[in-house]
PDB file of N, CA and C in Angstrom:
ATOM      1  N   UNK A   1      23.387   9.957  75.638  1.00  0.00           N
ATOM      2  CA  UNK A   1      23.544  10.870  76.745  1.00  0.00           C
ATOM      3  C   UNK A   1      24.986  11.347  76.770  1.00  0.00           C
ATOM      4  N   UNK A   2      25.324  12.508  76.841  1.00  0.00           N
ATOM      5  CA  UNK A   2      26.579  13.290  77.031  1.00  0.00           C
ATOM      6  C   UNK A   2      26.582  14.791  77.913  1.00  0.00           C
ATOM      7  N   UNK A   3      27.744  14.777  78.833  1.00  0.00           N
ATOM      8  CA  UNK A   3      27.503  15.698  79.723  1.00  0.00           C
ATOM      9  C   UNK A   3      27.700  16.884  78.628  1.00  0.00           C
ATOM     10  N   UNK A   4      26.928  18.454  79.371  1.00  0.00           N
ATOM     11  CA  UNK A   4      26.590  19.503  78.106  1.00  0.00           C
ATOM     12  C   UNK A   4      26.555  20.378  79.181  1.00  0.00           C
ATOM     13  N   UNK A   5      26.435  21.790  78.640  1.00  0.00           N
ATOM     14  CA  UNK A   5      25.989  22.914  79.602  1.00  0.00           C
ATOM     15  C   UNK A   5      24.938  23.453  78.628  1.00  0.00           C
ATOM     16  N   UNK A   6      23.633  23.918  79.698  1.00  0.00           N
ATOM     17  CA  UNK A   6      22.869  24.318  79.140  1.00  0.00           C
ATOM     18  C   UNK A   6      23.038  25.447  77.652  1.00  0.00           C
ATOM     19  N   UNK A   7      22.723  25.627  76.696  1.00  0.00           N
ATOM     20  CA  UNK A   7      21.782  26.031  75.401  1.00  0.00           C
ATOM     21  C   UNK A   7      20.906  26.806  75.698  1.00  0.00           C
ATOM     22  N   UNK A   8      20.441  27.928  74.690  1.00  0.00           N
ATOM     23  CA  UNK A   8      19.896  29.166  74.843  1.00  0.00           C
ATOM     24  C   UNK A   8      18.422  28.353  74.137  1.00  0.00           C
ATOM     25  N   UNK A   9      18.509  26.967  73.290  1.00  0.00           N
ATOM     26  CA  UNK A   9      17.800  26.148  72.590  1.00  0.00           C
ATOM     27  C   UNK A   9      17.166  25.250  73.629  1.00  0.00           C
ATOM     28  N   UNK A  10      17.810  25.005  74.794  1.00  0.00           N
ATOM     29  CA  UNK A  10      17.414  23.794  75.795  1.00  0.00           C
ATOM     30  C   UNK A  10      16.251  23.579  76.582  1.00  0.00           C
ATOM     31  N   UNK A  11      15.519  22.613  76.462  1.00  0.00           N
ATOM     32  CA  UNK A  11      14.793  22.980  77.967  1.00  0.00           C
ATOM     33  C   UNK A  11      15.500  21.951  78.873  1.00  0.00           C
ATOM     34  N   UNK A  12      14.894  22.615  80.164  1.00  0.00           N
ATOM     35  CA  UNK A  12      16.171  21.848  81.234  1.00  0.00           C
ATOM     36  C   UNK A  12      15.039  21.484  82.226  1.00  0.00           C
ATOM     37  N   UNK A  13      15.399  20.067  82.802  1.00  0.00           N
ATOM     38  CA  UNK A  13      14.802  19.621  83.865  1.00  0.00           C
ATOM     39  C   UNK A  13      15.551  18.994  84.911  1.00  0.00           C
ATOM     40  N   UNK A  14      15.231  19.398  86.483  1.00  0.00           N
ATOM     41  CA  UNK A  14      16.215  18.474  87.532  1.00  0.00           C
ATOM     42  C   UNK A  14      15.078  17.947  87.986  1.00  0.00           C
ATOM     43  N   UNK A  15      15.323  16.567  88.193  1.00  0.00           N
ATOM     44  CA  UNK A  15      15.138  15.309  88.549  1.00  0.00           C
ATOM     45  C   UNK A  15      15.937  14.880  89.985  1.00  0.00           C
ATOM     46  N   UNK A  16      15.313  14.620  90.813  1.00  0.00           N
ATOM     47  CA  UNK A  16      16.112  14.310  91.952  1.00  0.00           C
ATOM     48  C   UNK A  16      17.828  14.703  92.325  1.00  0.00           C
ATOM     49  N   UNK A  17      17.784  16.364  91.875  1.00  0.00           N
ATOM     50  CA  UNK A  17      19.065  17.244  91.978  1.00  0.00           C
ATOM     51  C   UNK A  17      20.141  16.502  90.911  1.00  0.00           C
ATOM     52  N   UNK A  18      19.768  15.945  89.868  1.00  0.00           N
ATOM     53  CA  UNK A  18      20.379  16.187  88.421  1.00  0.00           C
ATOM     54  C   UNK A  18      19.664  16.663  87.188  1.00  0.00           C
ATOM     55  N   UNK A  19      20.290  17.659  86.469  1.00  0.00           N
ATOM     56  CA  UNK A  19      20.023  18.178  85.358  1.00  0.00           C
ATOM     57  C   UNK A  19      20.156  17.665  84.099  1.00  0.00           C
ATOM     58  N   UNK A  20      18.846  18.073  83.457  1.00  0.00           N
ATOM     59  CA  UNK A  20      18.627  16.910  82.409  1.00  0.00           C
ATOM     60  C   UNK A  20      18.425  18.086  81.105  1.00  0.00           C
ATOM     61  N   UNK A  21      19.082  18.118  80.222  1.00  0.00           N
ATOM     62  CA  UNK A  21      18.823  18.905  78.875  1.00  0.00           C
ATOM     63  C   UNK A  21      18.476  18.243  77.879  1.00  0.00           C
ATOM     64  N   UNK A  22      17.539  18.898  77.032  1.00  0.00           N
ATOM     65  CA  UNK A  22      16.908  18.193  75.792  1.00  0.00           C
ATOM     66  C   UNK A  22      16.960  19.700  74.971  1.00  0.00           C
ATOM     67  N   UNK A  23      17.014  19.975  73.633  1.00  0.00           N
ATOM     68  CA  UNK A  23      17.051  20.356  72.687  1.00  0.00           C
ATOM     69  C   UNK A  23      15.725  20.816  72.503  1.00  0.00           C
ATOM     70  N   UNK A  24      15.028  22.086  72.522  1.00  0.00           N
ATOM     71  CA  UNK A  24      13.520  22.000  72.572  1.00  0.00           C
ATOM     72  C   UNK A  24      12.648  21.656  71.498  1.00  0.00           C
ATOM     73  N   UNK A  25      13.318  21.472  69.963  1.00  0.00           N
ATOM     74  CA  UNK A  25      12.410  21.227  68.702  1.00  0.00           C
ATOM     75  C   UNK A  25      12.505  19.293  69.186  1.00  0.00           C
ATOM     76  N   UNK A  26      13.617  18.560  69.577  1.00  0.00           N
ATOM     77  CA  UNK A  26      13.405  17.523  69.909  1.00  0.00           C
ATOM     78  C   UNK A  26      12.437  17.051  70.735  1.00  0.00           C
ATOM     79  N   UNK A  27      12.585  17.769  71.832  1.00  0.00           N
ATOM     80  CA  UNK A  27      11.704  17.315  73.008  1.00  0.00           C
ATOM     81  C   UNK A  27      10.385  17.640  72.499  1.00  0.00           C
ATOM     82  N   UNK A  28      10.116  18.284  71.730  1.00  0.00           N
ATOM     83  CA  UNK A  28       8.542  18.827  70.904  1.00  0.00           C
ATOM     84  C   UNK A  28       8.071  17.359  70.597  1.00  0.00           C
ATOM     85  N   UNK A  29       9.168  16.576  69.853  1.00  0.00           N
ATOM     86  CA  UNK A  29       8.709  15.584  69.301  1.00  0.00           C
ATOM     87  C   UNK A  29       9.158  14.249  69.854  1.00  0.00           C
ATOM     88  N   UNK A  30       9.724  14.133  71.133  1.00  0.00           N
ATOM     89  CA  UNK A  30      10.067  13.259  71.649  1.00  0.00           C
ATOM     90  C   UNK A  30       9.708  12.652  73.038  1.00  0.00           C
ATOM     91  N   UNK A  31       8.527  14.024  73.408  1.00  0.00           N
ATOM     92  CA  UNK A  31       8.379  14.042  74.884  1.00  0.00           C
ATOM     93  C   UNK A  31       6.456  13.036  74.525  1.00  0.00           C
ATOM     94  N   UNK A  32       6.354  12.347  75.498  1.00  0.00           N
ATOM     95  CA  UNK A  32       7.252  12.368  76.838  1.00  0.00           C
ATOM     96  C   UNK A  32       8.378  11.675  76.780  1.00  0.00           C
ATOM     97  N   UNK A  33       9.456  11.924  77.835  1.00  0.00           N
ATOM     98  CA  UNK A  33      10.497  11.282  78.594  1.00  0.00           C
ATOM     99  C   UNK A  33      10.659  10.910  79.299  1.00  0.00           C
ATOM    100  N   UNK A  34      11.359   9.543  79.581  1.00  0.00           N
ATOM    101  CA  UNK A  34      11.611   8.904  80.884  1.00  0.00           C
ATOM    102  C   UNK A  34      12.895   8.029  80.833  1.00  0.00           C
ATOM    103  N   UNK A  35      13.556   8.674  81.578  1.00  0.00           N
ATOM    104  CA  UNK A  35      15.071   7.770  82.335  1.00  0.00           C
ATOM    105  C   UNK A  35      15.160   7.129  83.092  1.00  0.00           C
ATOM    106  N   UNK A  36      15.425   6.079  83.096  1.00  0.00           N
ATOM    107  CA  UNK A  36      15.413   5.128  84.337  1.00  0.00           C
ATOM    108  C   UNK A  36      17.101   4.589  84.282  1.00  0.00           C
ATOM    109  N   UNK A  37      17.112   4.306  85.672  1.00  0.00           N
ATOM    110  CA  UNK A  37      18.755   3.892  85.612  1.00  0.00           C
ATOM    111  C   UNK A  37      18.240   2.384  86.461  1.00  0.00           C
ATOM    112  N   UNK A  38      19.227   1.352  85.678  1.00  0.00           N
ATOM    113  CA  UNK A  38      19.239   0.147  86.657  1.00  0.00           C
ATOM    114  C   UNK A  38      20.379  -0.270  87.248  1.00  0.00           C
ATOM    115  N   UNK A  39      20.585   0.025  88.292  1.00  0.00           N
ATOM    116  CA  UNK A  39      22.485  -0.956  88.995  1.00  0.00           C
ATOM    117  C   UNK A  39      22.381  -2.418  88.588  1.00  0.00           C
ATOM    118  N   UNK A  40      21.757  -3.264  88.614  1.00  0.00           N
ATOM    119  CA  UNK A  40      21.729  -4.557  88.488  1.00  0.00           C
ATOM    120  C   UNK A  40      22.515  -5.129  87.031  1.00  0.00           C
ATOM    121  N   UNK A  41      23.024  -5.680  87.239  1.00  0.00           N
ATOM    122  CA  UNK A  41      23.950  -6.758  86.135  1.00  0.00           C
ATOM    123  C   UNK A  41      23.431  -8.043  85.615  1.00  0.00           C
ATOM    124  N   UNK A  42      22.983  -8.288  84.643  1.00  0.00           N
ATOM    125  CA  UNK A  42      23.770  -7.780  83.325  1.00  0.00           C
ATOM    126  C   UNK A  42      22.900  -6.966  82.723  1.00  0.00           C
ATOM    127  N   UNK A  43      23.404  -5.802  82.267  1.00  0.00           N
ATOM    128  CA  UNK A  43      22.199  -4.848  81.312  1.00  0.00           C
ATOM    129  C   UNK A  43      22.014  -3.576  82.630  1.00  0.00           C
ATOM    130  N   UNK A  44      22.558  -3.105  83.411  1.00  0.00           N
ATOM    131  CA  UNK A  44      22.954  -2.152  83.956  1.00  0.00           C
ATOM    132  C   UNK A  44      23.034  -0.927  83.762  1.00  0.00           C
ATOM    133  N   UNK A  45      22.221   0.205  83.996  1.00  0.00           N
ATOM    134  CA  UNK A  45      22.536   1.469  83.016  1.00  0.00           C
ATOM    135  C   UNK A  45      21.443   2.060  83.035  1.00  0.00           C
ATOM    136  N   UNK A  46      21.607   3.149  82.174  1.00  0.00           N
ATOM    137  CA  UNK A  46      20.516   4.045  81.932  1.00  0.00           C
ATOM    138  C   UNK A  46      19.635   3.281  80.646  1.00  0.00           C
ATOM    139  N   UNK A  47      18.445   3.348  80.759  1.00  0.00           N
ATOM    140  CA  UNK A  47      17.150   3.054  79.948  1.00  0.00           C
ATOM    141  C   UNK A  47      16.530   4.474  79.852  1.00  0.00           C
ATOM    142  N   UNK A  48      16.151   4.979  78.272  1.00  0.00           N
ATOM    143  CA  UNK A  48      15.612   6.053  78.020  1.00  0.00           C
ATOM    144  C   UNK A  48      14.364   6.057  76.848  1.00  0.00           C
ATOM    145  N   UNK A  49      13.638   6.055  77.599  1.00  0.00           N
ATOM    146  CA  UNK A  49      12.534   5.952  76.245  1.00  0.00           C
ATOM    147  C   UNK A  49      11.576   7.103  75.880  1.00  0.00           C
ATOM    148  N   UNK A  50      10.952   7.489  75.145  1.00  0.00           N
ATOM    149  CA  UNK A  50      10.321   8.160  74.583  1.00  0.00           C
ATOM    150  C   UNK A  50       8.976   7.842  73.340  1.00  0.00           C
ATOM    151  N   UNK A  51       8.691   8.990  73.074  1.00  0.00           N
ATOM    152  CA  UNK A  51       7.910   8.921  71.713  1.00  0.00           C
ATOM    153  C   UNK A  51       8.190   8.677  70.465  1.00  0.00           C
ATOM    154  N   UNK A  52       9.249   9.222  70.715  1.00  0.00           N
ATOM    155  CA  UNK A  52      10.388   9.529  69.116  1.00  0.00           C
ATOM    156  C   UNK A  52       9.830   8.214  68.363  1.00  0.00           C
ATOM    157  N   UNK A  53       9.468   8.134  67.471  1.00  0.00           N
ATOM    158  CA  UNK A  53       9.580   7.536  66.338  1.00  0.00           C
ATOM    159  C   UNK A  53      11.028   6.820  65.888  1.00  0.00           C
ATOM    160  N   UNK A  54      11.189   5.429  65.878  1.00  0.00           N
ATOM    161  CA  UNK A  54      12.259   4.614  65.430  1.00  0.00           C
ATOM    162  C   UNK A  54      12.187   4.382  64.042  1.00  0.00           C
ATOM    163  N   UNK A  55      13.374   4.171  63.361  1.00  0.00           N
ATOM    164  CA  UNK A  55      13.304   3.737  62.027  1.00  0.00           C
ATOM    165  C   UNK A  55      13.408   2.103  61.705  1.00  0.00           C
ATOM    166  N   UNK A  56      14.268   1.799  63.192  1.00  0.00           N
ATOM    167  CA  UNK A  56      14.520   0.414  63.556  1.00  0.00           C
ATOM    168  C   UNK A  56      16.332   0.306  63.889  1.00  0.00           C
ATOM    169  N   UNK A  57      17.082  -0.776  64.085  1.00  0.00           N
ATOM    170  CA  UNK A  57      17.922  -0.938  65.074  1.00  0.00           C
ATOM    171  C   UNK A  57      19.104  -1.589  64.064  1.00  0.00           C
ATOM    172  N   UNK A  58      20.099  -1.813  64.125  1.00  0.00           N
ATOM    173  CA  UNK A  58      20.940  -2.828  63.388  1.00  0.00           C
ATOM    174  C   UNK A  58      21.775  -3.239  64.474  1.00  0.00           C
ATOM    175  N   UNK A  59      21.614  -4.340  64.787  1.00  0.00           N
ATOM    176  CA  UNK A  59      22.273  -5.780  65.378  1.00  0.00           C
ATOM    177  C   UNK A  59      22.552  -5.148  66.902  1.00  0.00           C
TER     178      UNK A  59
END
């Protein structure tokens, strides 16, 4: 995740009055989407998952 200004490429979604951009050949292949944010400690943060296909993770 990195703040951006919308792309002529983007599709854009607000979510409880924040704006969310995805890349539209990505989101073709990544949707659905879902962000979840957790405050709680330890592991705190945004969680983002999708369809996308993983190749797998290193460490």
């Amino acid at each position: 995740m990195v703040l951006d200004e919308p792309q002529e490429n983007d599709e854009v979604f607000v979510r409880q009055g924040v704006t969310f951009l995805i890349e539209k050949s990505l989101y073709e292949k990544a949707k659905p989407i879902e962000i979840d944010f957790s405050g709680t400690a330890p592991g705190g943060g945004f969680k983002i998952t999708s369809n996308l296909e993983t190749k797998g993770t290193c460490c």
